[in-house]
C-alpha atoms as a PDB file:
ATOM      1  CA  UNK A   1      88.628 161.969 120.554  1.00  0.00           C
ATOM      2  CA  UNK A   2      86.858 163.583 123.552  1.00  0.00           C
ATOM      3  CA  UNK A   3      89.176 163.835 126.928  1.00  0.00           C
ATOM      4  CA  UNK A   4      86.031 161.513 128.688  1.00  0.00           C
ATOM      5  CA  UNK A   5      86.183 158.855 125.661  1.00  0.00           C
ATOM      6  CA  UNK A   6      89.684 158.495 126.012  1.00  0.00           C
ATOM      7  CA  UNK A   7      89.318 157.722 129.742  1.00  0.00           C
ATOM      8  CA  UNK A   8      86.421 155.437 129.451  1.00  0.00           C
ATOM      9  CA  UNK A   9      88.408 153.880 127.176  1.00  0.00           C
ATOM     10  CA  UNK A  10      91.475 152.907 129.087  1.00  0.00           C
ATOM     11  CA  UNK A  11      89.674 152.552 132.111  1.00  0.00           C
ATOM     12  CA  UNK A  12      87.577 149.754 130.770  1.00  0.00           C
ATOM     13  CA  UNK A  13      89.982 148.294 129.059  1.00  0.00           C
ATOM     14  CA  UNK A  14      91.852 147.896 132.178  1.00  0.00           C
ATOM     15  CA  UNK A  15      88.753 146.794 134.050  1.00  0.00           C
ATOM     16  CA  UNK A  16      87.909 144.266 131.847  1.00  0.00           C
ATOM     17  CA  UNK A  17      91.433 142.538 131.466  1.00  0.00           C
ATOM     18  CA  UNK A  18      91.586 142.186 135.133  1.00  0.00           C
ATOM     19  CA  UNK A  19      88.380 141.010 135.468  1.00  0.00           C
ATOM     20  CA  UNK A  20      88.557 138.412 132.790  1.00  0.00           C
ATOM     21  CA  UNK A  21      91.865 137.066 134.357  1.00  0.00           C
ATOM     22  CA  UNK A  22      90.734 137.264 137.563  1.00  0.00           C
ATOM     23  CA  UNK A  23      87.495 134.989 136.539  1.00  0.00           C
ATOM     24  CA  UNK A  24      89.612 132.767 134.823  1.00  0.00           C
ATOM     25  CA  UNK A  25      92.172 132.278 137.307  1.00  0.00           C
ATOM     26  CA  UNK A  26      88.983 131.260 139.926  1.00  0.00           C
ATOM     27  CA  UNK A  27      87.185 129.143 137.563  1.00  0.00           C
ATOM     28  CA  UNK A  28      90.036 126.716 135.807  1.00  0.00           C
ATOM     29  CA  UNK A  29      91.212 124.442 138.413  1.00  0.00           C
ATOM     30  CA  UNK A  30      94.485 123.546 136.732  1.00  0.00           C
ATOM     31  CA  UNK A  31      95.298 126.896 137.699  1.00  0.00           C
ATOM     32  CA  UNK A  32      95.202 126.402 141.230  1.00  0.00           C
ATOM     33  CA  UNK A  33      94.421 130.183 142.169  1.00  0.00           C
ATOM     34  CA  UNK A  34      90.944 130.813 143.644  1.00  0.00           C
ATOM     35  CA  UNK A  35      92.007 133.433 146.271  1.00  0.00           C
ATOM     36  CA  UNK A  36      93.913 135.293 143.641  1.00  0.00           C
ATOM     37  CA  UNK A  37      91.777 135.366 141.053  1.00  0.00           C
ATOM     38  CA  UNK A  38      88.803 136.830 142.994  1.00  0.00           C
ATOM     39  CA  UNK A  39      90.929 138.958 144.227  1.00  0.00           C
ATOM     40  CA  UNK A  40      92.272 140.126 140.729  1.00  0.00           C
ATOM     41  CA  UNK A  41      88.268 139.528 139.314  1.00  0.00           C
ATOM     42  CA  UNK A  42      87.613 142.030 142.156  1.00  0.00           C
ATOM     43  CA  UNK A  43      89.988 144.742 141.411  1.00  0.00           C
ATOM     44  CA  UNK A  44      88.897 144.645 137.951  1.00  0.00           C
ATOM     45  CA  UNK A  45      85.518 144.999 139.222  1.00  0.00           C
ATOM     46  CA  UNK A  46      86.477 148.153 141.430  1.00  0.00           C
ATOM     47  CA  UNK A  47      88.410 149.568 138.183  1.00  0.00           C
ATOM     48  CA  UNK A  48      84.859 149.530 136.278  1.00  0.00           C
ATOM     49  CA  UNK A  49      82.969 150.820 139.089  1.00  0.00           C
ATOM     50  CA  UNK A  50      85.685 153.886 138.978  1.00  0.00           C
ATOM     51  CA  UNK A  51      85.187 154.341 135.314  1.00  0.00           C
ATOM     52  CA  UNK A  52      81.711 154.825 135.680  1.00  0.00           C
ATOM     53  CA  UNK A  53      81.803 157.401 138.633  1.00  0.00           C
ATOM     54  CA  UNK A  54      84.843 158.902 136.185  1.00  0.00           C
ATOM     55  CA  UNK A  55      82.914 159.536 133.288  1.00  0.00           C
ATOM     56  CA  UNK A  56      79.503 160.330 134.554  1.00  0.00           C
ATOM     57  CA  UNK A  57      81.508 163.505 136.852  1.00  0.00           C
ATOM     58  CA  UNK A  58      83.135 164.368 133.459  1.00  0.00           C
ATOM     59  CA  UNK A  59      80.036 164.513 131.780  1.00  0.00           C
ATOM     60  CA  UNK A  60      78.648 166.673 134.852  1.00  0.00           C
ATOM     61  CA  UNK A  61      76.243 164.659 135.715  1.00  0.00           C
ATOM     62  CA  UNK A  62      75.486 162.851 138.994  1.00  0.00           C
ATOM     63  CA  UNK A  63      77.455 160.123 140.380  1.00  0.00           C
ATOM     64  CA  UNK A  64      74.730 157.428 140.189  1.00  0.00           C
ATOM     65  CA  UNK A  65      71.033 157.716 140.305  1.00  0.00           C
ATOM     66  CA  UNK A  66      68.924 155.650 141.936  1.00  0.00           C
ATOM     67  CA  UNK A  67      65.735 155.136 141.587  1.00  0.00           C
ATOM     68  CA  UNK A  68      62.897 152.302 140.790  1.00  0.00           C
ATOM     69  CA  UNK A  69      63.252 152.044 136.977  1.00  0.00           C
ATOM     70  CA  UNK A  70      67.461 152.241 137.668  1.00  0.00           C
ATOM     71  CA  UNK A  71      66.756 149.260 139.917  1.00  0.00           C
ATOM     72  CA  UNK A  72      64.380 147.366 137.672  1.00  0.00           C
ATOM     73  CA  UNK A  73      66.712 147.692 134.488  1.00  0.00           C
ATOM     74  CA  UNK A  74      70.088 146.553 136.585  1.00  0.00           C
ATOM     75  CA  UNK A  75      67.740 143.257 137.735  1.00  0.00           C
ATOM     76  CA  UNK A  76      66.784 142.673 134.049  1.00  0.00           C
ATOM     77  CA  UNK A  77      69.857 142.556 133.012  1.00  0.00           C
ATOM     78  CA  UNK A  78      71.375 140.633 135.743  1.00  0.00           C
ATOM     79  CA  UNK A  79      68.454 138.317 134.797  1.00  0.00           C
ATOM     80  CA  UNK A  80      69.617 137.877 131.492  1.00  0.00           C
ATOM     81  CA  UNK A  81      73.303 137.870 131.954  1.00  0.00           C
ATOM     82  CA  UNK A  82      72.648 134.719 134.685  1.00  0.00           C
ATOM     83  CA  UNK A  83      70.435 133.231 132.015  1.00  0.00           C
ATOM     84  CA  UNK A  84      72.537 133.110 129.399  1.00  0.00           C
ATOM     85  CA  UNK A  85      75.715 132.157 131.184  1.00  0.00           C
ATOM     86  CA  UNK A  86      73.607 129.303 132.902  1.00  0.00           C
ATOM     87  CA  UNK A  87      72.955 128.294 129.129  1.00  0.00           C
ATOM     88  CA  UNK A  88      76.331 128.435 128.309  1.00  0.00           C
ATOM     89  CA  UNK A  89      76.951 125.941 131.103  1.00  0.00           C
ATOM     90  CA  UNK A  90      74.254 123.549 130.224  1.00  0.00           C
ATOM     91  CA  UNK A  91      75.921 123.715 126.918  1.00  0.00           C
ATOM     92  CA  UNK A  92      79.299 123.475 127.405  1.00  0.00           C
ATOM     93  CA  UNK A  93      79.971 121.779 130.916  1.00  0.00           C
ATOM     94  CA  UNK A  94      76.749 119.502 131.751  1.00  0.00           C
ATOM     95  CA  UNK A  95      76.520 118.409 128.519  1.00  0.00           C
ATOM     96  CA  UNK A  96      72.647 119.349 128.037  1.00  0.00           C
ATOM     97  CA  UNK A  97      73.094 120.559 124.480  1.00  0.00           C
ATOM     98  CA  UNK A  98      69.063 121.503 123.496  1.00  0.00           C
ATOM     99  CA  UNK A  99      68.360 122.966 126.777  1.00  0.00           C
ATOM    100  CA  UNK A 100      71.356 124.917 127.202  1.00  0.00           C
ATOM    101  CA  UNK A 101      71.008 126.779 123.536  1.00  0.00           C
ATOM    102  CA  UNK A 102      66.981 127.181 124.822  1.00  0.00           C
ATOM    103  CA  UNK A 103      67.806 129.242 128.183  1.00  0.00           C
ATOM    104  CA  UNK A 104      71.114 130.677 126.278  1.00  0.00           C
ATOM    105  CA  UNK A 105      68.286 132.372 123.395  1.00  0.00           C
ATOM    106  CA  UNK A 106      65.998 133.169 125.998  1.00  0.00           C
ATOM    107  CA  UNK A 107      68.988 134.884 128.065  1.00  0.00           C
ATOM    108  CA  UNK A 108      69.781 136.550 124.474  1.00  0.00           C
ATOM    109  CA  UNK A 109      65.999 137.869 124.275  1.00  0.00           C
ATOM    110  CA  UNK A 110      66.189 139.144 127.554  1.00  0.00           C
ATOM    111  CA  UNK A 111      69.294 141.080 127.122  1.00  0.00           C
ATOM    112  CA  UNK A 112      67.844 142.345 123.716  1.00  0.00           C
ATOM    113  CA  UNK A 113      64.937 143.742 125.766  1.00  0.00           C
ATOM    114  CA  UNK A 114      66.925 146.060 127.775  1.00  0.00           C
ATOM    115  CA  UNK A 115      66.846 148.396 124.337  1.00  0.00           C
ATOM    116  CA  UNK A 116      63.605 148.994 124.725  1.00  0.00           C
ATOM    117  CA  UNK A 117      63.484 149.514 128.604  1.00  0.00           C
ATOM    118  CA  UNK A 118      66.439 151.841 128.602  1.00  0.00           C
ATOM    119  CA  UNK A 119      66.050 153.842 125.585  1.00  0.00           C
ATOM    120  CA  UNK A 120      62.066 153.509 125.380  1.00  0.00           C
ATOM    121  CA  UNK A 121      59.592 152.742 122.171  1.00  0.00           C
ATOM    122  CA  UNK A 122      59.361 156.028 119.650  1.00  0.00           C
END
């Protein structure tokens, strides 16, 4: 295993621990700990953020670059990652079982199209 794979590895690992506890702890109110679960949702956050500025410099390329079709994809998928959890809710917490699996397979279909718009049509 590569030195960089390693490090993505634990990195996101890390990241993705913290910020699945941290979402939990804000979201499940028998919990009773908001503050420190955004807090802890946040550092996991800040932990992925890292990995990515981590293993793009150890893969020599630039930190992050921006530009139009960078800012298009991110909104896509933010798009379909809001879609589908909004789905999930319908289903799951509002009790609106049909329309919740609808906007959940339409959050799925715009998810799936970020394959094409990142790696392009050959």
């Amino acid at each position: 295993m590569k030195k960089k794979n390693f490090v993505t590895l634990i990195l996101s690992t890390v990241g993705g621990i913290l910020f699945a506890l941290g979402t939990c702890m804000a979201l499940l109110p028998q919990w009773n700990a908001m503050n420190q679960g955004v807090l802890l949702g946040g550092a996991g956050l800040a932990v992925l953020l890292v990995m990515v500025l981590v293993r793009r410099k150890m893969s020599g390329k630039p930190a992050i670059a921006f530009s139009a079709r960078a800012a298009g994809i991110t909104l896509l998928a933010v798009a379909g990652a809001l879609l589908l959890g909004v789905g999930m809710c319908m289903t799951m917490v509002w009790n609106m079982l049909i329309a919740g699996i609808a906007a959940g397979i339409a959050g799925i279909l715009v998810l799936l199209g970020l394959i094409p718009a990142v790696k392009g049509l050959t």
